[in-house]
N, C-alpha and C. Protein backbone atom coordinates (compact mmCIF):
# COMPACT_ATOMS: atom_id res chain seq x y z
N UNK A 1 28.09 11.61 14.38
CA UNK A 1 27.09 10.94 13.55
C UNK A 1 27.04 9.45 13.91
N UNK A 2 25.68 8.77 14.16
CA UNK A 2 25.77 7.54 14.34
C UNK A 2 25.95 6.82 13.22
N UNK A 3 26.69 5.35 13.63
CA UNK A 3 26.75 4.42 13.02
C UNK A 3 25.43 3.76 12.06
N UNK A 4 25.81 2.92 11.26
CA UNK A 4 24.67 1.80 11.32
C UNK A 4 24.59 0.67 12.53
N UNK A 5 25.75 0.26 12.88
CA UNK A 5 24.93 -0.19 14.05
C UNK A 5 24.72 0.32 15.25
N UNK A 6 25.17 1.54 15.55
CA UNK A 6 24.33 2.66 16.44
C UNK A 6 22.79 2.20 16.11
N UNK A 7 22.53 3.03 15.12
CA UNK A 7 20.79 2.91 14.63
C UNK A 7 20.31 1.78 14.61
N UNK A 8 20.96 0.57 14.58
CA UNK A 8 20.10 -0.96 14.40
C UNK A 8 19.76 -1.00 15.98
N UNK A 9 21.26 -0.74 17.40
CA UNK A 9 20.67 -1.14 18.21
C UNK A 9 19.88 -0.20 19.37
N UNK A 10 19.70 0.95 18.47
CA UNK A 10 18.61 1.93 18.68
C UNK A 10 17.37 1.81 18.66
N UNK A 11 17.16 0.80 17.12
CA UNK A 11 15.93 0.26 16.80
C UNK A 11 15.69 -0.88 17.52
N UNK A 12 16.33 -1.37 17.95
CA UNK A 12 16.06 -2.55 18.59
C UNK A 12 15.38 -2.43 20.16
N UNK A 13 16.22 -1.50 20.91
CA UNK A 13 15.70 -0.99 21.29
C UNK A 13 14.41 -0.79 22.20
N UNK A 14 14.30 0.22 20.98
CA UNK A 14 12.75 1.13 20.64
C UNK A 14 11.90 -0.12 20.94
N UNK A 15 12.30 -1.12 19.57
CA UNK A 15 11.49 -2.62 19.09
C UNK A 15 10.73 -3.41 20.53
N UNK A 16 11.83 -3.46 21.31
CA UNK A 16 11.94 -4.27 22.83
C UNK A 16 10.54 -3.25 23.82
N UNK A 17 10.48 -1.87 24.10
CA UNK A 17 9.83 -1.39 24.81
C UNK A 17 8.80 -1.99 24.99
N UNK A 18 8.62 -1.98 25.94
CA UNK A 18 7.08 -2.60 26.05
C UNK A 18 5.59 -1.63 25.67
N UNK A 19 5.98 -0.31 25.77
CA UNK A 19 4.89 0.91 25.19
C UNK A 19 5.18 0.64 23.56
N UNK A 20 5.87 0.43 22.96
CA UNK A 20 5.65 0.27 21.55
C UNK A 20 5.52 -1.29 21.07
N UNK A 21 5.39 -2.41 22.09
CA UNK A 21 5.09 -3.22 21.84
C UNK A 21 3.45 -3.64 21.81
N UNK A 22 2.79 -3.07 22.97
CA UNK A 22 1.55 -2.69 23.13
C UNK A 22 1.22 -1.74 22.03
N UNK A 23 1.60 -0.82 21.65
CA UNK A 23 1.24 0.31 20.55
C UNK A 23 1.07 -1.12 19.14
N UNK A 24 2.15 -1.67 19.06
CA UNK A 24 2.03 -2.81 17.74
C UNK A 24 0.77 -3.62 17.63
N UNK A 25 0.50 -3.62 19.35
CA UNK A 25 -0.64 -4.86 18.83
C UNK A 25 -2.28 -4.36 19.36
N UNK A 26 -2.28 -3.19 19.36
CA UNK A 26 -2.78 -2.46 19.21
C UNK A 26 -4.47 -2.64 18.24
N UNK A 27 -5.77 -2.24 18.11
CA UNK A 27 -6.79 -2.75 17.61
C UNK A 27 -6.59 -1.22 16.27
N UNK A 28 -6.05 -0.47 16.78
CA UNK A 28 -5.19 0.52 15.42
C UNK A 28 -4.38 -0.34 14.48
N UNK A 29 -3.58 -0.78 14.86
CA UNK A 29 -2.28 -0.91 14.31
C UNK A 29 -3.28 -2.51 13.60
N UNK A 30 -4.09 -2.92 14.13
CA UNK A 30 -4.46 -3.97 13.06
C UNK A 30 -5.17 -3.51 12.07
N UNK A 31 -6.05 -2.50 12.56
CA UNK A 31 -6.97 -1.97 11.36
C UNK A 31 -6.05 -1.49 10.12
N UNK A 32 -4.76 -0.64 10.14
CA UNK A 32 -4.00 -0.08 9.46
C UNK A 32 -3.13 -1.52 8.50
N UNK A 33 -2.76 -2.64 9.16
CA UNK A 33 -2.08 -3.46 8.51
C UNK A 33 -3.38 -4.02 7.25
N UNK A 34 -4.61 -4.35 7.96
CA UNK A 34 -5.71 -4.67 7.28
C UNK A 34 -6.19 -4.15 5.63
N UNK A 35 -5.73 -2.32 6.42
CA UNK A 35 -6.01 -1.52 4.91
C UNK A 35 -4.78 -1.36 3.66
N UNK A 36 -3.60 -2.20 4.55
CA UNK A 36 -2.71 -1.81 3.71
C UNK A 36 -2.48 -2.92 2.90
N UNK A 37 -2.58 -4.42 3.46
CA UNK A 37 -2.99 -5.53 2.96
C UNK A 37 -4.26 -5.47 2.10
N UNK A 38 -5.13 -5.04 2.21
CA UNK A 38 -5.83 -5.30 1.53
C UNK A 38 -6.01 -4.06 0.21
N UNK A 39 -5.60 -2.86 0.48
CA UNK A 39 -4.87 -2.03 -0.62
C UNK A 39 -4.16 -3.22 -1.52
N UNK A 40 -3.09 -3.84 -1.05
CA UNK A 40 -2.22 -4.32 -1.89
C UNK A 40 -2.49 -5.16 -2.71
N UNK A 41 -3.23 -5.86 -2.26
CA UNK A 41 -4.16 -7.11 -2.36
C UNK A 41 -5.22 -7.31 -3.47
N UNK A 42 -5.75 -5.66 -3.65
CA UNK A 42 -6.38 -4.85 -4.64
C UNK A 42 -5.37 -4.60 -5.56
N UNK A 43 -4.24 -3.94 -5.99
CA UNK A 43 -3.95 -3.52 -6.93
C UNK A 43 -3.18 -4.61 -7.45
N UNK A 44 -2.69 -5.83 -6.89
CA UNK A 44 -1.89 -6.80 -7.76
C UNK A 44 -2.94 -7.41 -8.19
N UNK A 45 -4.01 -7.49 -7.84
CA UNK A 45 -5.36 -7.96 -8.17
C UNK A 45 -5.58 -7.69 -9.44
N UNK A 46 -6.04 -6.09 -9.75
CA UNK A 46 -5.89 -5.20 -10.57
C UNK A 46 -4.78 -5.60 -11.57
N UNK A 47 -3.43 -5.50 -11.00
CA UNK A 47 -2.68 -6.07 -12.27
C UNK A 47 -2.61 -7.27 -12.66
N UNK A 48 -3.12 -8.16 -12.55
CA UNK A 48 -3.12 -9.18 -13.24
C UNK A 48 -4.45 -9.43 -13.84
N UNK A 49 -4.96 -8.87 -13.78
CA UNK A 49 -6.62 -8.72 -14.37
C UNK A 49 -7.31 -9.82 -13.72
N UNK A 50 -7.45 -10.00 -12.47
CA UNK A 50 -7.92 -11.27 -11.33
C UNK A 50 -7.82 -11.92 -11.61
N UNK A 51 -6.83 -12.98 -12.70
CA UNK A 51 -6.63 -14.28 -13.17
C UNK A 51 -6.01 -15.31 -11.77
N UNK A 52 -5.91 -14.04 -10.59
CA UNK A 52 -4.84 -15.27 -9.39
C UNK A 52 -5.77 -14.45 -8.72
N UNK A 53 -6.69 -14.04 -8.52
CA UNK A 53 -7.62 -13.63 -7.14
C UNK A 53 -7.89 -14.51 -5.82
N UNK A 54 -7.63 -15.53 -6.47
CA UNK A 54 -7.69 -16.78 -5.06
C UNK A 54 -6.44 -16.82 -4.27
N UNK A 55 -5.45 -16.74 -5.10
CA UNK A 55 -4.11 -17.17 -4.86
C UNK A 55 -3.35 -15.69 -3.97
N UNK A 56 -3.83 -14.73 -4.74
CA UNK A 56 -3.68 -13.17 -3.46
C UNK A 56 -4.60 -13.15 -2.12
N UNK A 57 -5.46 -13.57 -2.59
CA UNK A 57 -6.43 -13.68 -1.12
C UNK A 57 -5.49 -14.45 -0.12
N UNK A 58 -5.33 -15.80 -0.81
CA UNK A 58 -4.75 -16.23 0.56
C UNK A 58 -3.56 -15.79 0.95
N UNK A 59 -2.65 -15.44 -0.14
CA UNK A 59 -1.50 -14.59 0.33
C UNK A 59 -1.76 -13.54 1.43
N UNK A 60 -2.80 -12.54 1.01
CA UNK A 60 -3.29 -11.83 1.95
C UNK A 60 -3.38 -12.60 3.43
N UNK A 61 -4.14 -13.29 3.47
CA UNK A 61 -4.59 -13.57 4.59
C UNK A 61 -3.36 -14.40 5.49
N UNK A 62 -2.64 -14.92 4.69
CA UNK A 62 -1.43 -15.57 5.06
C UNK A 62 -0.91 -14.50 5.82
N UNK A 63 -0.48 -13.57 5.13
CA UNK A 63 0.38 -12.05 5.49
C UNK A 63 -0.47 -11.78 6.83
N UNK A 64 -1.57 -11.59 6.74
CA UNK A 64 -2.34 -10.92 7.99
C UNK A 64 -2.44 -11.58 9.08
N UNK A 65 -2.18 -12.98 8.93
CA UNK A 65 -2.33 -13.82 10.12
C UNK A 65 -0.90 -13.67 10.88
N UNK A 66 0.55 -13.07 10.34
CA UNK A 66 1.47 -13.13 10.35
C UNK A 66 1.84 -11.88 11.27
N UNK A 67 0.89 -11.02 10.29
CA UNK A 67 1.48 -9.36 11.03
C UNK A 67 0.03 -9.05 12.07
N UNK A 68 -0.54 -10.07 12.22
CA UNK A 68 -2.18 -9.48 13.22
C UNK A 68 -1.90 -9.90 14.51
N UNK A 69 -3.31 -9.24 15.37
CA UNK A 69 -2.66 -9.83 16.57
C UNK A 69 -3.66 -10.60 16.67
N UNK A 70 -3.95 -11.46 15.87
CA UNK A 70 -5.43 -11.89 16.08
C UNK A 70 -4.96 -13.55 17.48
């Protein structure tokens, strides 16, 4: 049975390949961060009854500029 750090430098790895580095930045893999950000983005929205709708947006967009490949 592997370790934990078996599996970290397994993941790491994986992380390093250059086929799953290309797969990350990917015009998929942005659309998917997009819907999940902006899912999220929606329901804290939702819970706070949009009293911070400005203040998640830019969080959002903060986040997306972070995880995009823009």
């Amino acid at each position: 049975m592997a370790g934990i750090g078996d599996l970290g430098k397994k993941a790491q790895r994986l992380l390093n390949d250059p086929k799953v580095q290309d797969a990350l930045k990917s015009e998929k893999a942005e659309g998917v961060s997009d819907r999940v950000l902006g899912g999220l983005a929606g329901a804290v929205d939702k819970a706070t009854g949009g009293k911070h709708s400005d203040k998640i947006e830019k969080a959002r967009d903060a986040a997306d500029r972070k995880l995009g490949n823009q």
